[in-house]
Protein backbone atom coordinates (compact mmCIF):
# COMPACT_ATOMS: atom_id res chain seq x y z
CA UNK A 1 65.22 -122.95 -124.46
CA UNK A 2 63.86 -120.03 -122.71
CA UNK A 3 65.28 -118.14 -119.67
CA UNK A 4 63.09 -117.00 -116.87
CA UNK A 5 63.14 -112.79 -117.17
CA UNK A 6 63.65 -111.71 -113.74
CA UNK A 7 63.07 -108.09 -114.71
CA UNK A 8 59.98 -106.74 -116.41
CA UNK A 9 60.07 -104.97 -119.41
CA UNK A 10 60.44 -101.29 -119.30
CA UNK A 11 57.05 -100.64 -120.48
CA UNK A 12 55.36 -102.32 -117.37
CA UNK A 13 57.19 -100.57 -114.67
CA UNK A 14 55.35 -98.22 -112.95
CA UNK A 15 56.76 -95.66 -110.77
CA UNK A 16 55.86 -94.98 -107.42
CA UNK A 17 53.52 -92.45 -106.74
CA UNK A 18 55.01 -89.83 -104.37
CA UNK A 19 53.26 -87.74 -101.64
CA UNK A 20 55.11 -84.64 -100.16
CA UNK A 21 56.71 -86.56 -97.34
CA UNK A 22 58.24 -88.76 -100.28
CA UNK A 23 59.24 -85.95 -102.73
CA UNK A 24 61.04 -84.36 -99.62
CA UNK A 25 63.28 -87.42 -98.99
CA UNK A 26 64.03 -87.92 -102.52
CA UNK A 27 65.31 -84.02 -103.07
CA UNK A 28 67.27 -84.58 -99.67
CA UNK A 29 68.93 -87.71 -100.89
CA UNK A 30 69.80 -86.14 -104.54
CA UNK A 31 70.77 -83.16 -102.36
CA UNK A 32 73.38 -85.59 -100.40
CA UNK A 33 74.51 -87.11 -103.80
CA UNK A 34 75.78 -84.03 -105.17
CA UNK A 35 77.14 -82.81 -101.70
CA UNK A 36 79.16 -85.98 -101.06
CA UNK A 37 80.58 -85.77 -105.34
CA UNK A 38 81.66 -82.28 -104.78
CA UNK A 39 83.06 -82.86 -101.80
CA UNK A 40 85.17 -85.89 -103.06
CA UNK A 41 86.23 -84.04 -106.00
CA UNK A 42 87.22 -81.16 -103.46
CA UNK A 43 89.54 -83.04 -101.64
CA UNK A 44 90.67 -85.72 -103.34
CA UNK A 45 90.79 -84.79 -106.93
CA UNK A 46 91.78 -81.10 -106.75
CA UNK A 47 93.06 -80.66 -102.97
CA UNK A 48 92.90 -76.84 -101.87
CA UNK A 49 94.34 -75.38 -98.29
CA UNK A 50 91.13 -76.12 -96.14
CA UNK A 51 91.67 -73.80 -93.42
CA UNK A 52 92.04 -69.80 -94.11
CA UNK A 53 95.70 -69.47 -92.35
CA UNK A 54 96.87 -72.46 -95.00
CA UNK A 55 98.17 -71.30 -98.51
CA UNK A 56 100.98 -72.71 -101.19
CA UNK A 57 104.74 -72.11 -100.91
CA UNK A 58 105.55 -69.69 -103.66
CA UNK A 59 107.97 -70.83 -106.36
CA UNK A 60 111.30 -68.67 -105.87
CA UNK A 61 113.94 -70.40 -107.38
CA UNK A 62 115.81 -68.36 -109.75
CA UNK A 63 115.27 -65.05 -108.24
CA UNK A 64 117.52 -63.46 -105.79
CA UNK A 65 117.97 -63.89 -102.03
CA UNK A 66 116.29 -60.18 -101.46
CA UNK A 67 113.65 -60.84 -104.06
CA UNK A 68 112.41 -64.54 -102.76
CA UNK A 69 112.10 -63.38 -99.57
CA UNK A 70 110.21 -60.79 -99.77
CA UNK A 71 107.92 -62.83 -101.98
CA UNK A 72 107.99 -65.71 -99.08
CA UNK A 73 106.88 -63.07 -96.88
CA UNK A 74 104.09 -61.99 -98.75
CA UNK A 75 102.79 -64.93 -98.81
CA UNK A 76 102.59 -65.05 -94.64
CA UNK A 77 105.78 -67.83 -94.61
CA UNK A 78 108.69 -67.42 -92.86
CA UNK A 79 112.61 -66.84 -94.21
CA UNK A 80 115.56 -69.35 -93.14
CA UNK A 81 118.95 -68.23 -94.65
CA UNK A 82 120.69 -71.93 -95.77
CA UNK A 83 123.85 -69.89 -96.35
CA UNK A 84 125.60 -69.98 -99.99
CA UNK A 85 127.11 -73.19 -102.03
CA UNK A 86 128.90 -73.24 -105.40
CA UNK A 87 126.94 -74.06 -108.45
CA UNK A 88 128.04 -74.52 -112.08
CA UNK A 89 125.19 -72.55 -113.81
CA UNK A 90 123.25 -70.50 -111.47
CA UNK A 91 124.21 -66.87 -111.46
CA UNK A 92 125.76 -65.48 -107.92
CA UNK A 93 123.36 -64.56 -105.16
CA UNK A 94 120.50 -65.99 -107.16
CA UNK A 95 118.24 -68.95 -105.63
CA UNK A 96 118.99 -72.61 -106.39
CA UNK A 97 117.08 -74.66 -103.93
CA UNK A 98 114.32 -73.96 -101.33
CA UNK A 99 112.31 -76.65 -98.80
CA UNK A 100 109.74 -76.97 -98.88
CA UNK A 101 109.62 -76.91 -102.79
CA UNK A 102 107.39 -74.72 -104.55
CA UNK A 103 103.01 -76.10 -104.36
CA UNK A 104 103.64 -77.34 -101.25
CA UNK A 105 100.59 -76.81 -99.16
CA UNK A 106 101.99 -75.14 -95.57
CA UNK A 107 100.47 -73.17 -92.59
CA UNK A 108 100.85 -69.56 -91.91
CA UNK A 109 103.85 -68.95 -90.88
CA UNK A 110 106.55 -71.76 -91.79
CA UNK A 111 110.21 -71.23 -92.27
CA UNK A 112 111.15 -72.05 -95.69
CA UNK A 113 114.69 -72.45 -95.83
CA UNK A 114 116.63 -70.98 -99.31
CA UNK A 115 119.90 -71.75 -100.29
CA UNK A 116 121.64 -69.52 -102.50
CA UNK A 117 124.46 -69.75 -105.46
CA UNK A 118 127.88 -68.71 -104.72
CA UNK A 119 128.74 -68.75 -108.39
CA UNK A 120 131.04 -71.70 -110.05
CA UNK A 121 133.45 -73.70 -108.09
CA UNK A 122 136.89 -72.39 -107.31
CA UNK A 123 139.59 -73.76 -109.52
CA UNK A 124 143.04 -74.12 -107.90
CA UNK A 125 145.98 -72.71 -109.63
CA UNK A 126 148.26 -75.69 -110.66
CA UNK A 127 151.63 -76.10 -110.14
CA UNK A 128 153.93 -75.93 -112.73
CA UNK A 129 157.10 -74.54 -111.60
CA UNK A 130 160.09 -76.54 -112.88
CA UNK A 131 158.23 -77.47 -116.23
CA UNK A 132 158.34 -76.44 -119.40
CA UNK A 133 156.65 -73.62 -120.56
CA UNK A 134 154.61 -74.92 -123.38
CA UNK A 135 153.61 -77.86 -121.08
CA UNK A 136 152.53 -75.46 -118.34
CA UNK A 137 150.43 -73.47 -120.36
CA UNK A 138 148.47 -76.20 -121.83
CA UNK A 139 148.08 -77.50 -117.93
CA UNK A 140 146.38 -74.07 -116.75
CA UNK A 141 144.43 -73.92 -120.00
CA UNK A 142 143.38 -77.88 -118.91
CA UNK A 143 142.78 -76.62 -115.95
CA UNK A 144 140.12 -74.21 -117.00
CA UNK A 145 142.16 -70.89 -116.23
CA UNK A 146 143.75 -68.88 -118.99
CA UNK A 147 147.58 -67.51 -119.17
CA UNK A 148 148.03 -63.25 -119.50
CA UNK A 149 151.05 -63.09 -120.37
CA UNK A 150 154.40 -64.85 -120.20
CA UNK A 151 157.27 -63.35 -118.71
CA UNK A 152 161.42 -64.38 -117.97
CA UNK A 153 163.55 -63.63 -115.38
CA UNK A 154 167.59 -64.57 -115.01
CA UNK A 155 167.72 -67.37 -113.19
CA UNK A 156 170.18 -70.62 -112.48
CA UNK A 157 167.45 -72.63 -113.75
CA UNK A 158 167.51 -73.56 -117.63
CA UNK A 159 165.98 -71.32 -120.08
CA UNK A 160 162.45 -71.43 -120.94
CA UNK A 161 161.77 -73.99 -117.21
CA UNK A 162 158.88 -71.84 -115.43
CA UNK A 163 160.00 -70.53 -112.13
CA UNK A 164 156.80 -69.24 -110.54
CA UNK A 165 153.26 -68.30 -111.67
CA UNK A 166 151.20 -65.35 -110.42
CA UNK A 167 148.99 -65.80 -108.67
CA UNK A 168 150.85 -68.76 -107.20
CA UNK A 169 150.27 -72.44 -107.28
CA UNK A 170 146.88 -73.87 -105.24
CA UNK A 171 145.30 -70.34 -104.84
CA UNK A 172 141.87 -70.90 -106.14
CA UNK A 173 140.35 -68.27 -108.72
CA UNK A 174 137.54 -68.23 -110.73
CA UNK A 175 136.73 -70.07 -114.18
CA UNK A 176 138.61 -68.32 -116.68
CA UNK A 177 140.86 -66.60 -114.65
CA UNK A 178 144.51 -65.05 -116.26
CA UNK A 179 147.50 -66.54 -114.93
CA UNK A 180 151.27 -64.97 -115.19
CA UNK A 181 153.49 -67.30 -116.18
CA UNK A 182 157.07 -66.07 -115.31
CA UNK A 183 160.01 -68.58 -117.03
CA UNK A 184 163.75 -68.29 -117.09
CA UNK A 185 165.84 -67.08 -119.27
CA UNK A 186 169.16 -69.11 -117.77
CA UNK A 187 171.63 -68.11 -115.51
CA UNK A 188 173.82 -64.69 -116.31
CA UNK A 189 177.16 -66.66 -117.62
CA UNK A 190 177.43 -64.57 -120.45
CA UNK A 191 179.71 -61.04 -120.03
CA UNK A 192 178.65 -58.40 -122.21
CA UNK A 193 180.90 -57.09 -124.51
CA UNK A 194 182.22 -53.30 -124.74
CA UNK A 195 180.12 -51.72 -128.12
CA UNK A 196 181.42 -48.54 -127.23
CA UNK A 197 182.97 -46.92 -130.65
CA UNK A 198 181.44 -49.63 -132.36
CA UNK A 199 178.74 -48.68 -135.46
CA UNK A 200 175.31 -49.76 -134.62
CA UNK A 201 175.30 -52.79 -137.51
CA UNK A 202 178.87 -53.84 -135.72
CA UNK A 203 177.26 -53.74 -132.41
CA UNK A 204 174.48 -56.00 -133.46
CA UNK A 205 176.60 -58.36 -134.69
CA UNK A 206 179.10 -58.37 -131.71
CA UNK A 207 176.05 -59.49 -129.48
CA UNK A 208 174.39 -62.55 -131.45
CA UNK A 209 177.72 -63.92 -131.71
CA UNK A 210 178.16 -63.85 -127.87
CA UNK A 211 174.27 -65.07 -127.50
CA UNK A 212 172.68 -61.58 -126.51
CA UNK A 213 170.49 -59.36 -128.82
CA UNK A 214 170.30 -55.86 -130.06
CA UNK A 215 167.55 -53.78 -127.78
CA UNK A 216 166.54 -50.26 -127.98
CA UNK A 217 168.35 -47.61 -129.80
CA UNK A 218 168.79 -44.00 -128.97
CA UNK A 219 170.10 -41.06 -130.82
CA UNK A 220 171.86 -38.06 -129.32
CA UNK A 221 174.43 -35.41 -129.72
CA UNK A 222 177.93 -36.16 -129.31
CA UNK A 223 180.31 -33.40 -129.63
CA UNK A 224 183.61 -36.18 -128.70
CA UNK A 225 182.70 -38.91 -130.89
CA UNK A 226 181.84 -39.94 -134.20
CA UNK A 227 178.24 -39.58 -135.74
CA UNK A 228 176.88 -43.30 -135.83
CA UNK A 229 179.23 -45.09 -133.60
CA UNK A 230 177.77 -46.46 -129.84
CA UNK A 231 178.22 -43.95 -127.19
CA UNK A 232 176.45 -45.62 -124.03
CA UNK A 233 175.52 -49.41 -123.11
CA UNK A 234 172.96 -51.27 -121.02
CA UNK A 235 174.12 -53.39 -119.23
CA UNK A 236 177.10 -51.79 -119.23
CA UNK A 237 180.31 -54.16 -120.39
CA UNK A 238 181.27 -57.22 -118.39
CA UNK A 239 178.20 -57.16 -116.96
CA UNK A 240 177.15 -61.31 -116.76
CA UNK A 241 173.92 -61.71 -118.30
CA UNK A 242 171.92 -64.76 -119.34
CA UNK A 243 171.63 -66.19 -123.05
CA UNK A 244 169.15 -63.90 -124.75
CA UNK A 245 169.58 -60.67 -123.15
CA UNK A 246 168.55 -57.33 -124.30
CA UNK A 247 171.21 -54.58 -124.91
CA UNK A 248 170.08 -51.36 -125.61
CA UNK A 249 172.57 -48.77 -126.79
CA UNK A 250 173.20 -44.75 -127.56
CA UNK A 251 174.03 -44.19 -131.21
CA UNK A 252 175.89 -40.16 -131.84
CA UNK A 253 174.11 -38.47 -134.23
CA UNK A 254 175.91 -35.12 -135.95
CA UNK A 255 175.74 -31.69 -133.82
């Protein structure tokens, strides 16, 4: 079975012949062809700003306020201030967000708004007066703070309960920040005994057995009492203090 060619061979077809009238409207259609593929490659493939007062919207994230607006500016755009907001990782001052986003394709002249980092969120102090201190240090730590220091005060509260913390509880601070923690050390029920006379290893003993320790000790001359033996207190005696108090005394020494 045979099928009926509809379409010669290649050797039998025979080209037109062309007169200058001819060749002209060929060249003008090729010319077209070539106009209308650039053109669609132009704008649809690789779009570009087709008027001269268009141009792209700079990429400024990253850099700071000053420094992305000048930039903006340069490129003949506009500046909108879109105030400050907290960000975990961008650095203070420094540009987070901008709209239109960067390779935008805008006129001459439009506001681009930029929003800038004001650092980390605030963390609020947490309150932990009338805890334990152990358990209120491991809440600021949870909290992302740190503690400074630890200190005690005489207080009607029981020893080691934390009575206040500087800075104080729900003032918000910065990631990291130190907190005081300030604890009792129990109410001042305890009278301190009289040392005076007493050698300084008898007048360490006489305070751990009422509950009170041994603090500083000083040296000087003593012309009225015995080299070695406690010549001045503080607190002085019967003074009430709390269970742990420092008493620091005055040891004579020889003329």
């Amino acid at each position: 079975m045979r099928l009926r060619r509809h379409i010669p061979p290649l050797r039998e077809w025979k080209l037109p012949l062309l007169d200058a009238q001819g060749a002209r409207r060929w060249a003008l259609a090729l010319f077209g062809c070539v106009v209308g593929g650039y053109l669609t490659a132009y704008l649809a493939l690789f779009p570009a700003p087709l008027l001269r007062g268009h141009g792209v919207v700079p990429r400024v994230l990253g850099l700071s306020l000053a420094a992305a607006s000048e930039q903006l500016r340069k490129a003949g755009l506009q500046v909108q201030d879109g105030g400050a907001e907290p960000h975990p990782t961008a650095p203070q001052g420094t540009v987070f967000w901008q709209d239109p986003p960067p390779g935008v394709t805008a006129p001459a002249g439009l506001r681009v708004t930029l929003v800038s980092s004001d650092g980390p969120p605030k963390i609020p102090v947490p309150d932990v007066v009338g805890l334990e201190g152990p358990l209120a240090q491991r809440l600021i730590l949870a909290a992302g703070l740190t503690v400074a220091q630890v200190e005690s005060v005489q207080a009607a509260a029981p020893p080691g309960v934390v009575m206040l913390t500087r800075p104080a509880a729900t003032t918000v601070a910065s990631p990291g920040a130190p907190v005081t923690v300030v604890v009792s050390r129990g109410a001042p029920t305890i009278p301190v005994p009289d040392l005076l006379g007493l050698s300084q290893a008898d007048a360490r003993t006489r305070l751990e057995v009422e509950g009170l320790a041994l603090g500083t000790v000083t040296r000087r001359r003593a012309s009225d009492a015995n080299p070695g033996t406690v010549v001045g207190q503080k607190p002085a005696a019967a003074t009430l203090a709390a269970p742990g108090t420092v008493v620091d005394i005055v040891v004579a020494r020889s003329p």
